[in-house]
PDB file of N, CA and C in Angstrom:
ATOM      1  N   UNK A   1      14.718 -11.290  -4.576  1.00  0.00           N
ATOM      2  CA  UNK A   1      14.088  -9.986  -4.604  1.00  0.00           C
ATOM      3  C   UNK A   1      12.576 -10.142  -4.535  1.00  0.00           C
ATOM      4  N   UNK A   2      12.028  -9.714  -3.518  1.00  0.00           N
ATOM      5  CA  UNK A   2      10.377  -9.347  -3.626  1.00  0.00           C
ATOM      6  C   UNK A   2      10.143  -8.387  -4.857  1.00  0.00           C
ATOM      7  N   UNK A   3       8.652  -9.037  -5.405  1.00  0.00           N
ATOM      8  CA  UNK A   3       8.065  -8.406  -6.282  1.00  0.00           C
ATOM      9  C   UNK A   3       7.044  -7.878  -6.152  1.00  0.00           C
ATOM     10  N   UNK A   4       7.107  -6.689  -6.330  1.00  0.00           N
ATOM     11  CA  UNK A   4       5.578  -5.847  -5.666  1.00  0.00           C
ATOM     12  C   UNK A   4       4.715  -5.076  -6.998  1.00  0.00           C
ATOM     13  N   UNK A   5       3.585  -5.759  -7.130  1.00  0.00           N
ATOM     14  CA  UNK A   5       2.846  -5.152  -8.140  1.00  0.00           C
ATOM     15  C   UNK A   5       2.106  -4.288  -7.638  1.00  0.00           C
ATOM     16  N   UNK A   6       1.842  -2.964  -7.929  1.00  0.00           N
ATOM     17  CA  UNK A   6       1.451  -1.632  -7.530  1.00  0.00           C
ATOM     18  C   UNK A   6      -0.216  -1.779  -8.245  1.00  0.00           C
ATOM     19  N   UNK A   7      -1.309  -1.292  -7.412  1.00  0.00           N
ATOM     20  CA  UNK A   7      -2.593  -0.863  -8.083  1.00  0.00           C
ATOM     21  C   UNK A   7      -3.084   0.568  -7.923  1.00  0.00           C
ATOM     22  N   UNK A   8      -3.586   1.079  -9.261  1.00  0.00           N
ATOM     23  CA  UNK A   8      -3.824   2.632  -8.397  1.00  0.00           C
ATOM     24  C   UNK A   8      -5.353   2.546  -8.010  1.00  0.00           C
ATOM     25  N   UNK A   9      -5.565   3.380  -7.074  1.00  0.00           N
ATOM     26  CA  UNK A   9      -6.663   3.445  -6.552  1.00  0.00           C
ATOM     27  C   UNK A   9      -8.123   3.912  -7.392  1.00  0.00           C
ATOM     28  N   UNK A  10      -7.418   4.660  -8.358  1.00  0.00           N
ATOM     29  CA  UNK A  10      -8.463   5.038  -9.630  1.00  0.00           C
ATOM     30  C   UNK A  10      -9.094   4.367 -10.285  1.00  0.00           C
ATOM     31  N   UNK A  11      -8.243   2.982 -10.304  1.00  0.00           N
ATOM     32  CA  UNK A  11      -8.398   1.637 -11.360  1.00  0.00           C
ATOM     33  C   UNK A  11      -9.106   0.810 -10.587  1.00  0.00           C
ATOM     34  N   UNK A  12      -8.589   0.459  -9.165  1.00  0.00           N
ATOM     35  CA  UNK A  12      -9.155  -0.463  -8.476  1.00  0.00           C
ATOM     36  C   UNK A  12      -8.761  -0.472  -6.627  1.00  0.00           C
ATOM     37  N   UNK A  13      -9.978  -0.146  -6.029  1.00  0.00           N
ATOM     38  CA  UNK A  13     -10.190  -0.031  -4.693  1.00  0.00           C
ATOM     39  C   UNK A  13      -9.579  -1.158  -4.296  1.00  0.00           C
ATOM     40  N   UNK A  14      -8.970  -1.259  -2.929  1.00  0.00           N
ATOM     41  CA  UNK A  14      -8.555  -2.555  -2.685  1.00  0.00           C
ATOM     42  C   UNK A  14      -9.847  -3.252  -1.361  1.00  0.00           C
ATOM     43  N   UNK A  15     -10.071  -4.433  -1.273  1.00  0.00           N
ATOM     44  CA  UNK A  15     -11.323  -4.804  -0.828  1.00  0.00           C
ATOM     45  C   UNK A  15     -11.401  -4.681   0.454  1.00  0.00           C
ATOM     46  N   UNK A  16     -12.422  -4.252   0.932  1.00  0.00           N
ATOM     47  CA  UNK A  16     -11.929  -4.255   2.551  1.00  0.00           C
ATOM     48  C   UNK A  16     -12.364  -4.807   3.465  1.00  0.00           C
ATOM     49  N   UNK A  17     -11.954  -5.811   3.030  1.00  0.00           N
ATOM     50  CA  UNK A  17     -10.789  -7.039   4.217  1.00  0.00           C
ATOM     51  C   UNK A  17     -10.161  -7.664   4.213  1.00  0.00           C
ATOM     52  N   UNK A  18      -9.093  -6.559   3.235  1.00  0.00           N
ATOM     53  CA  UNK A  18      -8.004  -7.160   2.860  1.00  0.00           C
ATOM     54  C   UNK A  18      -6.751  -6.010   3.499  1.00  0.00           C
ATOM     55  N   UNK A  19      -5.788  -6.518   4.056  1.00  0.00           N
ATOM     56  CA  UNK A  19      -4.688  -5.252   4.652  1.00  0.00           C
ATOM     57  C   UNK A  19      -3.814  -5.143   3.583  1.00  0.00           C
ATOM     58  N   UNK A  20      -3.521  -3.699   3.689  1.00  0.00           N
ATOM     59  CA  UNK A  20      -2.713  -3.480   2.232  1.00  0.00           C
ATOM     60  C   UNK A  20      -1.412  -2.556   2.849  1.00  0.00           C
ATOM     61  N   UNK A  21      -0.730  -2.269   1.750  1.00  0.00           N
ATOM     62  CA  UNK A  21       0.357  -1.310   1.804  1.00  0.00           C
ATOM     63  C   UNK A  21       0.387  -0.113   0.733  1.00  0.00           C
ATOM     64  N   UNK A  22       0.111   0.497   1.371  1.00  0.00           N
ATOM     65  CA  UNK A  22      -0.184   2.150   0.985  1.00  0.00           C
ATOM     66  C   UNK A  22       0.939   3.065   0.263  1.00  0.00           C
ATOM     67  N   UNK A  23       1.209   3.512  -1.335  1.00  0.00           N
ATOM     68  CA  UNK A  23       2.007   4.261  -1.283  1.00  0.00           C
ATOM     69  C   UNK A  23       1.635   5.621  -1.384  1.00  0.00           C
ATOM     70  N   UNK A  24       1.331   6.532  -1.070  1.00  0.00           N
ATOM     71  CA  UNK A  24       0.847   7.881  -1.148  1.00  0.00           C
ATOM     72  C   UNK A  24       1.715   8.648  -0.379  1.00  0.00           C
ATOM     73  N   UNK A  25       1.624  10.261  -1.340  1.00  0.00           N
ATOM     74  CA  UNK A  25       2.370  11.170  -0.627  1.00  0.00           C
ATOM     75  C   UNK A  25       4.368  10.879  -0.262  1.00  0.00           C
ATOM     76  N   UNK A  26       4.299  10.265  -1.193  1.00  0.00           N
ATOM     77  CA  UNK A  26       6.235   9.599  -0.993  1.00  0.00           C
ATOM     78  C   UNK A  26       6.340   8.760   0.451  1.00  0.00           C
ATOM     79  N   UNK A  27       5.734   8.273   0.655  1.00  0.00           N
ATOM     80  CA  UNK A  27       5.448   7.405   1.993  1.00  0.00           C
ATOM     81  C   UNK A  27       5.015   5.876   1.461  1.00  0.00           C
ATOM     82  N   UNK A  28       5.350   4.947   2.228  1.00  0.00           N
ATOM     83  CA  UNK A  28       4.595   3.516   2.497  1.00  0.00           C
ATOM     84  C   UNK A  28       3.756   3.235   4.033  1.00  0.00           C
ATOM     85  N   UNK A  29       2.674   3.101   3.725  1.00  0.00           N
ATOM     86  CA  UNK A  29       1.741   2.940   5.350  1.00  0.00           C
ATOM     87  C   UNK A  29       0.974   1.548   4.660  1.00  0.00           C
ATOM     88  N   UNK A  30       0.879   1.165   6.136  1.00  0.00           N
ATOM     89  CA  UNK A  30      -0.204  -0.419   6.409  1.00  0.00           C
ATOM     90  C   UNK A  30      -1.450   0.135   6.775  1.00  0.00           C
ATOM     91  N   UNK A  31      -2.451  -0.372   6.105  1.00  0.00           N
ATOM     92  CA  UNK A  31      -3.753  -0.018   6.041  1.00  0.00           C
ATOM     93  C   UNK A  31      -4.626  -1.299   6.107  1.00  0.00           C
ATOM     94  N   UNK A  32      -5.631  -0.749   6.961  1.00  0.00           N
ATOM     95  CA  UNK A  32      -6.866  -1.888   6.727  1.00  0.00           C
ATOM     96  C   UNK A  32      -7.973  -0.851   6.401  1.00  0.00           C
ATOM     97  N   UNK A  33      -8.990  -0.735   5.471  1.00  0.00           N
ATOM     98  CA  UNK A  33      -9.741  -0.307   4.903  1.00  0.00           C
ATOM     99  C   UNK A  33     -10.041   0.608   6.483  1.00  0.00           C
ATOM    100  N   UNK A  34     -11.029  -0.361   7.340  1.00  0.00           N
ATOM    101  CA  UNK A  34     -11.104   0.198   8.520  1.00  0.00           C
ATOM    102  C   UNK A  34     -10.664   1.233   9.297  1.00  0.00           C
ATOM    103  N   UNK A  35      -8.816   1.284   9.199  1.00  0.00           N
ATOM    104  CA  UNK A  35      -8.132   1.777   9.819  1.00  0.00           C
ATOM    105  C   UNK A  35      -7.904   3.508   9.610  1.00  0.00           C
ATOM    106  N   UNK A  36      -8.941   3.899   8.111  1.00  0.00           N
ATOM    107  CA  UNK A  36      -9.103   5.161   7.833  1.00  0.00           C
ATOM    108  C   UNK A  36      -8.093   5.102   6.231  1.00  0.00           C
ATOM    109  N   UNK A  37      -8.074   3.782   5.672  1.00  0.00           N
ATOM    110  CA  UNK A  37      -7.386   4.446   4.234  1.00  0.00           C
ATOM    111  C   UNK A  37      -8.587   5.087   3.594  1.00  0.00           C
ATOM    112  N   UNK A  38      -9.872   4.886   3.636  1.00  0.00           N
ATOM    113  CA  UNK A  38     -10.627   5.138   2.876  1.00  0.00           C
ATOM    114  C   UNK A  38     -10.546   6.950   2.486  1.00  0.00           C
ATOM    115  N   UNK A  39      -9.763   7.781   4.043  1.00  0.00           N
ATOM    116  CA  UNK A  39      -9.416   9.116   4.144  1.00  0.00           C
ATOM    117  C   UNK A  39      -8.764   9.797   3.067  1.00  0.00           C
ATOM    118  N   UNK A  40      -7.607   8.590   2.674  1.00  0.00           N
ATOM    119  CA  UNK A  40      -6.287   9.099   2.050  1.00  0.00           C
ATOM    120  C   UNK A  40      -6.390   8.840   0.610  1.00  0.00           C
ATOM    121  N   UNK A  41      -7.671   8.260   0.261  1.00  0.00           N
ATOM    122  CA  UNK A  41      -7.633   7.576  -1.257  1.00  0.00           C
ATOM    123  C   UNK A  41      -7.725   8.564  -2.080  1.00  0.00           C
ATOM    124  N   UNK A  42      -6.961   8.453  -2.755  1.00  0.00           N
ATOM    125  CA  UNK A  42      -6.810  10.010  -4.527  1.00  0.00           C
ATOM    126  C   UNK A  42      -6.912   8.698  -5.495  1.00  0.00           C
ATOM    127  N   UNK A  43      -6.756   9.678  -6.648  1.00  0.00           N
ATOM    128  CA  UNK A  43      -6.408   8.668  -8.139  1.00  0.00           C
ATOM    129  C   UNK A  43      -4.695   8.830  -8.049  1.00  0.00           C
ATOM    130  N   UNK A  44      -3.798   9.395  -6.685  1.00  0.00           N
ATOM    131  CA  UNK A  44      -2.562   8.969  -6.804  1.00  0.00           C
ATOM    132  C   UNK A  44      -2.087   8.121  -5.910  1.00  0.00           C
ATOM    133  N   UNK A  45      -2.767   7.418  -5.389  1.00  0.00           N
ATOM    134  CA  UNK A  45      -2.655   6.425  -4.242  1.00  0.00           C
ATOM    135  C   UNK A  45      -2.645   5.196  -4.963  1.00  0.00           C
ATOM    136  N   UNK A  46      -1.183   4.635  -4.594  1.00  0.00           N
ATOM    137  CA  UNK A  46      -1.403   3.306  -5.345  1.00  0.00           C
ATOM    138  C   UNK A  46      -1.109   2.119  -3.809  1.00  0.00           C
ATOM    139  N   UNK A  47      -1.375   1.039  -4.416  1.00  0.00           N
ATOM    140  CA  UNK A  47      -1.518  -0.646  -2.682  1.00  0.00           C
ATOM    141  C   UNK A  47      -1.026  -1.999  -3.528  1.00  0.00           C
ATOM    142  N   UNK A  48      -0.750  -2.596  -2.599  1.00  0.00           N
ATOM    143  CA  UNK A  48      -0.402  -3.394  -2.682  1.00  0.00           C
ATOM    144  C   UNK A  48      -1.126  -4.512  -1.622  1.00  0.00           C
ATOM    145  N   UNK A  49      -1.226  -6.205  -2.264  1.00  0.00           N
ATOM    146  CA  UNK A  49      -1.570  -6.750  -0.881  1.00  0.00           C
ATOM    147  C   UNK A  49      -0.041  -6.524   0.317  1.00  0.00           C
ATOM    148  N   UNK A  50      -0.872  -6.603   1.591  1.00  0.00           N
ATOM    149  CA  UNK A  50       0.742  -6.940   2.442  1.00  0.00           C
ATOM    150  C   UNK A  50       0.988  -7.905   2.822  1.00  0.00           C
ATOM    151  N   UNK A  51       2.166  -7.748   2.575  1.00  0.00           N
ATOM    152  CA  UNK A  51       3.048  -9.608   3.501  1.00  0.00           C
ATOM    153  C   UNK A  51       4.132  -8.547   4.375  1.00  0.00           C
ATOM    154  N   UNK A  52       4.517  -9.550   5.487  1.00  0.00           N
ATOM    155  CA  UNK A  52       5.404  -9.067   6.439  1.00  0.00           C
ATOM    156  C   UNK A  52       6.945  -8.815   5.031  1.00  0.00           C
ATOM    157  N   UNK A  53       6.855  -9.348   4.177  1.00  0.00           N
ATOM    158  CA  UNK A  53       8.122  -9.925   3.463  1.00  0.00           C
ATOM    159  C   UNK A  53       7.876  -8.553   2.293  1.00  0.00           C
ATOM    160  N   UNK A  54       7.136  -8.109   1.978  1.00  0.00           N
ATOM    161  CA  UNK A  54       6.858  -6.627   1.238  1.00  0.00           C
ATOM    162  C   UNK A  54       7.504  -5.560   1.804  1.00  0.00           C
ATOM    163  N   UNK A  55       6.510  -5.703   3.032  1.00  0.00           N
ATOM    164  CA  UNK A  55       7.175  -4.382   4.272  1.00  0.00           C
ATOM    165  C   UNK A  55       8.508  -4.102   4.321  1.00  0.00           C
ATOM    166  N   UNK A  56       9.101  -5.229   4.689  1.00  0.00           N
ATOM    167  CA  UNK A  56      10.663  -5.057   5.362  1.00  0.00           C
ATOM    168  C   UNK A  56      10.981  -4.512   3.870  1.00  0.00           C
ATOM    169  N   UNK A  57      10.879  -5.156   2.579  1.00  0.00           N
ATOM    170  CA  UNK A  57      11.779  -4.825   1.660  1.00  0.00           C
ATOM    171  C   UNK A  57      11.839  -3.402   1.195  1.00  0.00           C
ATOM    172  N   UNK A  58      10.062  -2.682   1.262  1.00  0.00           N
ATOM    173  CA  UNK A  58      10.086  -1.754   1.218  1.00  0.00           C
ATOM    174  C   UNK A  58      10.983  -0.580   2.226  1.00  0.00           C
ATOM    175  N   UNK A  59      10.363  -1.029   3.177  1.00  0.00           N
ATOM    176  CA  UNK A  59      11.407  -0.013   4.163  1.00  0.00           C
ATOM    177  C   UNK A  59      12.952  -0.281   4.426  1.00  0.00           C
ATOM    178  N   UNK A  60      13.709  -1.630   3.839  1.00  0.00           N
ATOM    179  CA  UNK A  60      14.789  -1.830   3.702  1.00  0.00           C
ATOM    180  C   UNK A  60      15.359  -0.146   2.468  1.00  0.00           C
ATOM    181  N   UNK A  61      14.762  -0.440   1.172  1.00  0.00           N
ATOM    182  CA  UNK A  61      14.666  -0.153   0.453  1.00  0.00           C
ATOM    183  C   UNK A  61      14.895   1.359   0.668  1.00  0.00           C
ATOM    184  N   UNK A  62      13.870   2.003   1.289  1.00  0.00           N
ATOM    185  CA  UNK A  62      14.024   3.427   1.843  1.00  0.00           C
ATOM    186  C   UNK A  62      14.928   3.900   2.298  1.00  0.00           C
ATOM    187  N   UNK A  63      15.962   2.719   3.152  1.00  0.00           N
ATOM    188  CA  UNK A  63      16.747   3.519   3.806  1.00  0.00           C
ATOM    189  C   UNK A  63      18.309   3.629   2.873  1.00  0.00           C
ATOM    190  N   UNK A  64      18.365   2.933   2.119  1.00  0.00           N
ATOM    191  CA  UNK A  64      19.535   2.677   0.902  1.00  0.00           C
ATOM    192  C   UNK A  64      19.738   3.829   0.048  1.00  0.00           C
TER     193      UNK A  64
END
């Protein structure tokens, strides 16, 4: 089982240049700071770093 430790965005920005995985709004999105997360950031936005091996589990996960 992948283990995914969640950060909220309130607590701690994630650095940017680092690609992350986005949970906001009941959704998971891949973000690079760049790519416009800076748009979507609340104090209910929580990230994760990403690995290809996060992703799949997450969206495995979704569809169950």
């Amino acid at each position: 089982m992948t283990e995914i430790i969640w950060t909220n965005c309130e607590d701690e920005l994630p650095p940017h240049d680092m690609r992350v995985i986005v949970k906001a709004y009941g959704e998971y999105m891949k973000f690079h700071w760049n790519e416009g997360l800076n748009k979507i950031v609340t104090n209910k936005t929580d990230w994760t770093p990403y690995t290809p091996e996060k992703w799949e589990f997450l969206n495995n996960d979704k569809q169950n």
